[in-house]
N, C-alpha and C. Protein backbone atom coordinates (compact mmCIF):
# COMPACT_ATOMS: atom_id res chain seq x y z
N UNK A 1 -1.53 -21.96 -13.80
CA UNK A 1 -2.29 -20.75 -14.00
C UNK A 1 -1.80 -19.71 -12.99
N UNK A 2 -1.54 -18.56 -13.67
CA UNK A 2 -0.87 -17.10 -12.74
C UNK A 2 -2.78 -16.31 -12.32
N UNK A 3 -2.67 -16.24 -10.83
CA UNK A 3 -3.62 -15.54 -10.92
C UNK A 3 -3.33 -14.50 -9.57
N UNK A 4 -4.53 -12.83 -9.84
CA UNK A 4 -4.31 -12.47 -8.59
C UNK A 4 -5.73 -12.17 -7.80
N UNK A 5 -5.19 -12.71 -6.11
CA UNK A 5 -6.72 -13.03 -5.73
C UNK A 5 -7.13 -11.22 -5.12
N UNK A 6 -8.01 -10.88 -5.06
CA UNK A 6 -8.47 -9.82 -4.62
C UNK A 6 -8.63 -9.68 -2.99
N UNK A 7 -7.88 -8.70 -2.06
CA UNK A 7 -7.92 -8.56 -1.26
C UNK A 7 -9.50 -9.53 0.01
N UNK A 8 -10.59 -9.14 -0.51
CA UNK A 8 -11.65 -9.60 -0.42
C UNK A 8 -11.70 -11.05 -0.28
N UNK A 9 -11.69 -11.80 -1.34
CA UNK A 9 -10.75 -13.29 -1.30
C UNK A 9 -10.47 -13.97 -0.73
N UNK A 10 -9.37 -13.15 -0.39
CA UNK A 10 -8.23 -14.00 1.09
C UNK A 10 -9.06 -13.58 1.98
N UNK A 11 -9.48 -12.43 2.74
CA UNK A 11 -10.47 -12.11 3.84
C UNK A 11 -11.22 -13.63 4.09
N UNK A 12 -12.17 -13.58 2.54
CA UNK A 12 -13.44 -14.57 2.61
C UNK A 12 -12.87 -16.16 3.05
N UNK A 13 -11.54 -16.11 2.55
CA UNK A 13 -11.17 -17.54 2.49
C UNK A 13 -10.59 -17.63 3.79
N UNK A 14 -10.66 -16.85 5.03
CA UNK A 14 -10.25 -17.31 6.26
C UNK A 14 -11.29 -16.91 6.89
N UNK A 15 -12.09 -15.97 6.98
CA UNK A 15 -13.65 -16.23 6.85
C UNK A 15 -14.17 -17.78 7.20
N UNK A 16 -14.57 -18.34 5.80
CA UNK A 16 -15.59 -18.96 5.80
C UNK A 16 -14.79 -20.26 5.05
N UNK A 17 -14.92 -21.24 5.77
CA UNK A 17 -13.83 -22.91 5.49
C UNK A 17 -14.64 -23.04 4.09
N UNK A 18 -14.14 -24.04 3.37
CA UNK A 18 -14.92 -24.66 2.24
C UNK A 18 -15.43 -23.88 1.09
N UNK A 19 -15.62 -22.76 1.12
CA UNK A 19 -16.27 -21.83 -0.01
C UNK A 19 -15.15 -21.68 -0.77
N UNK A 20 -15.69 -21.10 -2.27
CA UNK A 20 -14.51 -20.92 -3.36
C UNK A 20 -13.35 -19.72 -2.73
N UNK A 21 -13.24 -19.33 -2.19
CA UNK A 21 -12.43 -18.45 -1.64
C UNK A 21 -11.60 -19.30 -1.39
N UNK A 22 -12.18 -19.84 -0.17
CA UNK A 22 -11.17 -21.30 0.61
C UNK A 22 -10.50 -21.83 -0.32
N UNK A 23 -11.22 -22.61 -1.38
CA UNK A 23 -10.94 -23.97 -2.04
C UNK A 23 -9.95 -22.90 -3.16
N UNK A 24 -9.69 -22.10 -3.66
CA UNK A 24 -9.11 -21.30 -4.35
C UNK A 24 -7.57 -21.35 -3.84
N UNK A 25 -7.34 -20.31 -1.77
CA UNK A 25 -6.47 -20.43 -1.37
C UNK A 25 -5.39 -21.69 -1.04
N UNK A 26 -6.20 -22.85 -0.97
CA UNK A 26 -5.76 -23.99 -0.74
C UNK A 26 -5.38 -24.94 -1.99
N UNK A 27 -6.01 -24.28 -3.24
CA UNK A 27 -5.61 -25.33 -4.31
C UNK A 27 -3.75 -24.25 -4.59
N UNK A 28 -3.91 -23.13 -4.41
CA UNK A 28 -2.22 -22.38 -4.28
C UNK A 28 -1.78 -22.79 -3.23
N UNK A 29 -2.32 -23.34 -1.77
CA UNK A 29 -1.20 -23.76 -1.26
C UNK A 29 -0.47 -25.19 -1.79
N UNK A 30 -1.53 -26.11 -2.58
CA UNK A 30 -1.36 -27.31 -2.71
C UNK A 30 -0.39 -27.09 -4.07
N UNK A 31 0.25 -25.88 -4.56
CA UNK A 31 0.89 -25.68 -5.67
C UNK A 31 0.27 -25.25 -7.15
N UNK A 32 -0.86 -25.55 -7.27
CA UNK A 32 -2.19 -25.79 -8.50
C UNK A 32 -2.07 -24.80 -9.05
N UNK A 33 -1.65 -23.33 -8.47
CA UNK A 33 -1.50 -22.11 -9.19
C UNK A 33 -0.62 -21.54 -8.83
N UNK A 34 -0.08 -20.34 -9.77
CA UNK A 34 0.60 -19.56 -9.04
C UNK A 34 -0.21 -17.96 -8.56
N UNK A 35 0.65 -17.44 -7.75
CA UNK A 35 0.10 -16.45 -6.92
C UNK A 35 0.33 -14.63 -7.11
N UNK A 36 0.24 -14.05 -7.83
CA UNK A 36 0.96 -12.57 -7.98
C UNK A 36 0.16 -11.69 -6.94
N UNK A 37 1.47 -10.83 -6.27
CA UNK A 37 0.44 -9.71 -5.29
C UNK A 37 1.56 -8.90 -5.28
N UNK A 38 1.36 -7.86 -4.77
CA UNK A 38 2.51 -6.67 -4.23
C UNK A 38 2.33 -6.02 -3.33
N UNK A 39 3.61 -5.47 -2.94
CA UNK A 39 3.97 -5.08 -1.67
C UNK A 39 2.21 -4.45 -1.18
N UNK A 40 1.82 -3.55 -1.99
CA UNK A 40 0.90 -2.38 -1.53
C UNK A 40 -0.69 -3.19 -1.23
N UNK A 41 -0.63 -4.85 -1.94
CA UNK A 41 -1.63 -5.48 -0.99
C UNK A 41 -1.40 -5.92 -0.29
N UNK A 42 -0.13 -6.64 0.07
CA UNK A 42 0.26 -6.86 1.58
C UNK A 42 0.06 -5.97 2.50
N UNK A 43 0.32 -4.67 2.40
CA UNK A 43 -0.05 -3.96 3.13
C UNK A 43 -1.88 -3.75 3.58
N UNK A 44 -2.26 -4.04 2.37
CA UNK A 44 -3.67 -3.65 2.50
C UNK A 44 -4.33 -5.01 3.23
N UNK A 45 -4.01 -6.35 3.09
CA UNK A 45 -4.55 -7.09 3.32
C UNK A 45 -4.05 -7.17 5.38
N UNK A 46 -2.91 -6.55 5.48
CA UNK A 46 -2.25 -6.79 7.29
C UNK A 46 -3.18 -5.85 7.72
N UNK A 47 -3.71 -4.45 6.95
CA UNK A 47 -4.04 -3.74 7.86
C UNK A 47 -5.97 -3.91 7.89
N UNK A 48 -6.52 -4.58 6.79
CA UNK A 48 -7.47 -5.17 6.58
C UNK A 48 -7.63 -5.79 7.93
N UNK A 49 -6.78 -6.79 7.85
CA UNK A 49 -6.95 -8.40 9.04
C UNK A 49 -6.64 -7.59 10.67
N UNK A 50 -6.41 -6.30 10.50
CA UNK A 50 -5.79 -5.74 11.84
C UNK A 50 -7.43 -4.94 12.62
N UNK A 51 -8.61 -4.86 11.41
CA UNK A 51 -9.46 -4.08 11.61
C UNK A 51 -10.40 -4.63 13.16
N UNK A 52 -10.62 -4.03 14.15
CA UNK A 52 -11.72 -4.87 15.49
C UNK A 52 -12.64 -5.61 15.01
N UNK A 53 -13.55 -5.07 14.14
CA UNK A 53 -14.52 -5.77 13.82
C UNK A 53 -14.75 -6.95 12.88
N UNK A 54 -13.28 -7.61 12.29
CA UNK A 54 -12.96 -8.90 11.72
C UNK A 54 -12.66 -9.56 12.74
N UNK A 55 -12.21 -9.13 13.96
CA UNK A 55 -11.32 -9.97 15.02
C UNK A 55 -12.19 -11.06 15.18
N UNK A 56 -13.43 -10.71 15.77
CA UNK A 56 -14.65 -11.93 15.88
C UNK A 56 -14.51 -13.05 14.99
N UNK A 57 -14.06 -12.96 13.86
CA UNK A 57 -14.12 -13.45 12.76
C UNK A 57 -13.39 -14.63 11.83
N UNK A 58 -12.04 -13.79 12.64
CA UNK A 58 -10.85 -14.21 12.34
C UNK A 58 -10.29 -15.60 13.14
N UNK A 59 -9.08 -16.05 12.43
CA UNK A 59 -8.52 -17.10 14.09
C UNK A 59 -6.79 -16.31 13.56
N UNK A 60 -6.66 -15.87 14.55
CA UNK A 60 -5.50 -14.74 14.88
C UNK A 60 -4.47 -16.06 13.91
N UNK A 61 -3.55 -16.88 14.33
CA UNK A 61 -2.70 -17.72 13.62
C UNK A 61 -2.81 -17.83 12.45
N UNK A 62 -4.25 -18.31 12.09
CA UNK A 62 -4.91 -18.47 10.84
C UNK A 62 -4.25 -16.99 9.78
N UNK A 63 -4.82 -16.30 10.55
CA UNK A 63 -4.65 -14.43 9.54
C UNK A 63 -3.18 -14.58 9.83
N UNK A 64 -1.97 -14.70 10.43
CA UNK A 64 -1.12 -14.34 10.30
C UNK A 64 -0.30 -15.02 9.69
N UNK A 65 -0.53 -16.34 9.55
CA UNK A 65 -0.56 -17.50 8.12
C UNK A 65 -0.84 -17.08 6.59
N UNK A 66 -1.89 -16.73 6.78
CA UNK A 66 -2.00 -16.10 5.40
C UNK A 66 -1.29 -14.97 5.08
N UNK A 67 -1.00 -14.50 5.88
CA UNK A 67 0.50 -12.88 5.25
C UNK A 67 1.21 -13.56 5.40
N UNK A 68 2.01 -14.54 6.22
CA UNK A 68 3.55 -15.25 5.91
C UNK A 68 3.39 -15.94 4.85
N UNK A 69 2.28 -17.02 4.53
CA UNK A 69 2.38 -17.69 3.53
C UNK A 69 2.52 -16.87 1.97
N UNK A 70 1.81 -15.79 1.70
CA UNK A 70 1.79 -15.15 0.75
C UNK A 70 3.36 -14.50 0.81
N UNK A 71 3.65 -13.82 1.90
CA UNK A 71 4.71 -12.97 1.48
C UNK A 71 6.42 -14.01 1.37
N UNK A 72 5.55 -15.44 1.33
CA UNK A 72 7.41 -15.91 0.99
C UNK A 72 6.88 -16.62 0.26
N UNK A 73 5.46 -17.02 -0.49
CA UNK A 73 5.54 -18.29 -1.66
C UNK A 73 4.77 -17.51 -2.84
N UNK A 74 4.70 -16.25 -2.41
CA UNK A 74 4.08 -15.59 -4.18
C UNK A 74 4.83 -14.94 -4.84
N UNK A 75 4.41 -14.09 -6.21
CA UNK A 75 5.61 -13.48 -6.74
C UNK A 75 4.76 -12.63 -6.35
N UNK A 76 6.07 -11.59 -5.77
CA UNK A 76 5.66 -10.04 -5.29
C UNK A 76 5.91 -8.82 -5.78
N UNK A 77 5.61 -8.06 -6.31
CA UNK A 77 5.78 -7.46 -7.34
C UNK A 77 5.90 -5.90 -6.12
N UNK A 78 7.31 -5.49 -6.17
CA UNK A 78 7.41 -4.40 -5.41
C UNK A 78 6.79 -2.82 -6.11
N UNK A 79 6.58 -2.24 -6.91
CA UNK A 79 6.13 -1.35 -7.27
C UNK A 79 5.65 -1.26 -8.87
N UNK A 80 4.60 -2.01 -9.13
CA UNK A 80 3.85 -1.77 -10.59
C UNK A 80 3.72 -0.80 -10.78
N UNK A 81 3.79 -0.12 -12.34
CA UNK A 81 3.25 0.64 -12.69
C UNK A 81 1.72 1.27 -12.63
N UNK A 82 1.52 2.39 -12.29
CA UNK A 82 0.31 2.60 -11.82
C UNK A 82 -0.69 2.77 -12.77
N UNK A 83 -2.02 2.46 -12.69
CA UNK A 83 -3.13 2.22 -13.45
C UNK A 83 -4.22 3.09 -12.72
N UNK A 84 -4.96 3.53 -14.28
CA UNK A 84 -6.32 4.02 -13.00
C UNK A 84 -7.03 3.66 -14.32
N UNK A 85 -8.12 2.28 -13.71
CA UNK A 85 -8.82 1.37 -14.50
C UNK A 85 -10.12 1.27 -13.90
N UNK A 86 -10.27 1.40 -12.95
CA UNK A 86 -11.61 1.19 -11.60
C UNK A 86 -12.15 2.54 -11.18
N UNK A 87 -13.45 2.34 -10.98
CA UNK A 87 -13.58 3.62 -10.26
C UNK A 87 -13.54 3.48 -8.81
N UNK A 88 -13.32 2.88 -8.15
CA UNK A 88 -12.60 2.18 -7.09
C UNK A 88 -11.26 2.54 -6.93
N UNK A 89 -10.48 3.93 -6.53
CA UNK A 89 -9.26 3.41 -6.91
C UNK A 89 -8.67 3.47 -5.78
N UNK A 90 -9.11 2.08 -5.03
CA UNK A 90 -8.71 1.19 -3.94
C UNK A 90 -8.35 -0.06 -4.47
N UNK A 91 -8.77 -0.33 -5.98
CA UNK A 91 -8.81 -1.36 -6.92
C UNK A 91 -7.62 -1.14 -7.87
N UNK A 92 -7.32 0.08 -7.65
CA UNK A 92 -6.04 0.05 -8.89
C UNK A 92 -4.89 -0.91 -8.37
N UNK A 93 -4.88 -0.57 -7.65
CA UNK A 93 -3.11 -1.40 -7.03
C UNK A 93 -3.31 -3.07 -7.89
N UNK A 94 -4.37 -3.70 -7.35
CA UNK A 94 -4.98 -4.74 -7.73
C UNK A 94 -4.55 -5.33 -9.40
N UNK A 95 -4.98 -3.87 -9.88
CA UNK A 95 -4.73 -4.14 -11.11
C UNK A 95 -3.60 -3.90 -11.45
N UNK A 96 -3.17 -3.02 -11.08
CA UNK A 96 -1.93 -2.89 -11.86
C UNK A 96 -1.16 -4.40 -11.75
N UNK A 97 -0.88 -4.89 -10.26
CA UNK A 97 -0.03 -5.47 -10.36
C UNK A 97 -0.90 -6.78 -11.30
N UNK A 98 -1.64 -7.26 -11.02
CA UNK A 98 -2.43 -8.25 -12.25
C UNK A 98 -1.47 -8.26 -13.70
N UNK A 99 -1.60 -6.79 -14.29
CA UNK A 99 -0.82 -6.47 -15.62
C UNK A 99 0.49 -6.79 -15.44
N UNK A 100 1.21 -5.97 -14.47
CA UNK A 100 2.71 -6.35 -14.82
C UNK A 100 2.96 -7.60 -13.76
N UNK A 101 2.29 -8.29 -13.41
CA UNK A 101 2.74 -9.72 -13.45
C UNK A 101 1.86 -10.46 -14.54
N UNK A 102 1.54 -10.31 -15.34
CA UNK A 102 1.36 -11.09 -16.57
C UNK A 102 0.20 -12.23 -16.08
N UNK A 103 -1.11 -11.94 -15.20
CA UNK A 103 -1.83 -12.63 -14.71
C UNK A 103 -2.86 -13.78 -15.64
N UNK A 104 -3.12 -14.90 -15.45
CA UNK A 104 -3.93 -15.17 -16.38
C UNK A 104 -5.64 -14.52 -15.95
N UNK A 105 -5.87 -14.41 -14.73
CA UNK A 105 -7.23 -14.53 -14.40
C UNK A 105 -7.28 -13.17 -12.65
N UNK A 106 -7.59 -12.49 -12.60
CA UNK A 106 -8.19 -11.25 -11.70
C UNK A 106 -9.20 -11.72 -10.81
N UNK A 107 -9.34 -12.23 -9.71
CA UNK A 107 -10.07 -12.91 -8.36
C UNK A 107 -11.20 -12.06 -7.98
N UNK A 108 -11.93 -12.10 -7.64
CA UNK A 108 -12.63 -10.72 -6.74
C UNK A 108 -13.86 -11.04 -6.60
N UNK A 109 -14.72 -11.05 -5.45
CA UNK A 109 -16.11 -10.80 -5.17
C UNK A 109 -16.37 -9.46 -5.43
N UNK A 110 -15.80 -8.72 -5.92
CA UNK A 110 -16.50 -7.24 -5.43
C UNK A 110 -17.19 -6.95 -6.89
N UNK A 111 -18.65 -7.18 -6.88
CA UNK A 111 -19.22 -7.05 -7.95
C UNK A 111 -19.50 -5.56 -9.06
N UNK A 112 -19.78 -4.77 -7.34
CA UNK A 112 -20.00 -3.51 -7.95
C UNK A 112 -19.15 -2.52 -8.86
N UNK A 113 -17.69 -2.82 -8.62
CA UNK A 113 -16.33 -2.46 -9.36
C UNK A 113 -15.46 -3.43 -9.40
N UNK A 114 -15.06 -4.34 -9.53
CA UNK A 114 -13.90 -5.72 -10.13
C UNK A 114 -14.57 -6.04 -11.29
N UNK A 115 -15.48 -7.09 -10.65
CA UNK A 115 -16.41 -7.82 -11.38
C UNK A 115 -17.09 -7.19 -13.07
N UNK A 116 -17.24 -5.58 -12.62
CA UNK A 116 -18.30 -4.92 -13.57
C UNK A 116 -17.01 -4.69 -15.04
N UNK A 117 -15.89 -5.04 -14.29
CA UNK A 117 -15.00 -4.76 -15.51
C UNK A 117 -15.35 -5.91 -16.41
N UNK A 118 -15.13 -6.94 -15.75
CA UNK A 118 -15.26 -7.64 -17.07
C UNK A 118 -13.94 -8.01 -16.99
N UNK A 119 -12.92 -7.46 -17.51
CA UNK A 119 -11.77 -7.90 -18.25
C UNK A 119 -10.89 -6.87 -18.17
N UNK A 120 -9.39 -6.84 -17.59
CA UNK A 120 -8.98 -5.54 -18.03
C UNK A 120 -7.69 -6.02 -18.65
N UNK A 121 -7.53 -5.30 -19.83
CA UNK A 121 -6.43 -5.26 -20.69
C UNK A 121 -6.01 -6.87 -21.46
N UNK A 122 -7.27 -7.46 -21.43
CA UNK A 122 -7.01 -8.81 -21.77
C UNK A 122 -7.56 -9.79 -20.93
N UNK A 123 -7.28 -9.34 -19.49
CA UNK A 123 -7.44 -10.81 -18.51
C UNK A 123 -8.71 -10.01 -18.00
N UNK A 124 -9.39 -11.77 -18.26
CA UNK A 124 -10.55 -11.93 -17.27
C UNK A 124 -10.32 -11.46 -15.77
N UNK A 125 -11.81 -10.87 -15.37
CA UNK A 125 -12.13 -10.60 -13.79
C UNK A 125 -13.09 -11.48 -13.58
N UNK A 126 -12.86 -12.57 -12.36
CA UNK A 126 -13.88 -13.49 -12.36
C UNK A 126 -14.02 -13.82 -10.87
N UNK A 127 -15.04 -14.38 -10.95
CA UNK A 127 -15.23 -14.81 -9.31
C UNK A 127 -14.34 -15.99 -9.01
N UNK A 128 -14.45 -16.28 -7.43
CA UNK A 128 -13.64 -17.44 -7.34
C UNK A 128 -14.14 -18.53 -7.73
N UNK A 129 -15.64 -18.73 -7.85
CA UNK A 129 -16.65 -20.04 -8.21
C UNK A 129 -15.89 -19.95 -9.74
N UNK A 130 -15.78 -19.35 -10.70
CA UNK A 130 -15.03 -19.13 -12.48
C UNK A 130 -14.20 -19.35 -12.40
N UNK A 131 -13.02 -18.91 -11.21
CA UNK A 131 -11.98 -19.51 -11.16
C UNK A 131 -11.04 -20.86 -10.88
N UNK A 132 -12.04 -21.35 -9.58
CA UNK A 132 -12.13 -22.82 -9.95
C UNK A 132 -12.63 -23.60 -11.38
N UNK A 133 -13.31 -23.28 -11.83
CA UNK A 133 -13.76 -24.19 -12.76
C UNK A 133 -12.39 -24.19 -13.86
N UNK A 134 -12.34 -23.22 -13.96
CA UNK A 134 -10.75 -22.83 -15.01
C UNK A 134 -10.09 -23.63 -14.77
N UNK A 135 -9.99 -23.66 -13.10
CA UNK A 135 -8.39 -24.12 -12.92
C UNK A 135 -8.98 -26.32 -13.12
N UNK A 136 -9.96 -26.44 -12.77
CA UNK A 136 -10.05 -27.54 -12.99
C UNK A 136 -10.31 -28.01 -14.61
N UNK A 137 -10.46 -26.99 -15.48
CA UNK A 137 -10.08 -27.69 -17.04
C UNK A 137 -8.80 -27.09 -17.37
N UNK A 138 -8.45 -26.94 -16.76
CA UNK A 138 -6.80 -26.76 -17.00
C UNK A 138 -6.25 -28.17 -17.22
């Protein structure tokens, strides 16, 4: 299964051990899925993890694990075509690259704009708790 996780996501999944965030990031490290992101959430997610008030939060190795690991074992999609799908459009990047990497499934806690889509252009927007379950009747 091609999926892309939402900035939010990865945050939550170094966050908080064990929650679907976690168990999401770790069933892609264990191979179980594949991973699509691009350059412009890498960016968003380094300068995310760079913010003071995650530091508390964070375990410095941990966050800088998760940008190496992503930026050499996902497909990275250097400049998608641009979308304006969200009214969020902190959310477009998100999507776009979702589309032109041919995603099966769109990650995201963010209820108030991911989530409210529903679906864009075909692929489900689902939480990570939906997304496990997928990936386990796969």
């Amino acid at each position: 299964m091609r999926v892309i996780l939402d900035t939010n996501i990865l945050i939550g999944a170094l966050i908080t051990k064990g929650t679907p965030p976690d168990r999401l990031y770790r069933a892609w490290l264990r191979g179980e899925l594949e991973l699509v992101t691009s350059a412009a959430q890498l960016a968003d997610l380094s300068d995310v993890l760079a913010r003071p008030r995650l530091q508390k939060f964070l375990d410095a190795d941990e966050a800088s694990a998760i940008v190496e690991n992503i930026g050499t074992r996902s497909l990275i999609l250097e400049d998608p075509p641009g979308v304006e799908l969200s009214p969020d459009p902190k959310d477009n990047p998100i999507l776009a690259a979702a589309i032109a990497g041919r995603v099966d499934l769109i990650v995201s806690g963010d209820k108030k704009h991911m989530l409210a889509l529903q679906e864009v252009e075909g692929i489900p927007v689902v939480t990570a708790r939906e997304a496990l379950v997928r990936l386990r009747q796969r």
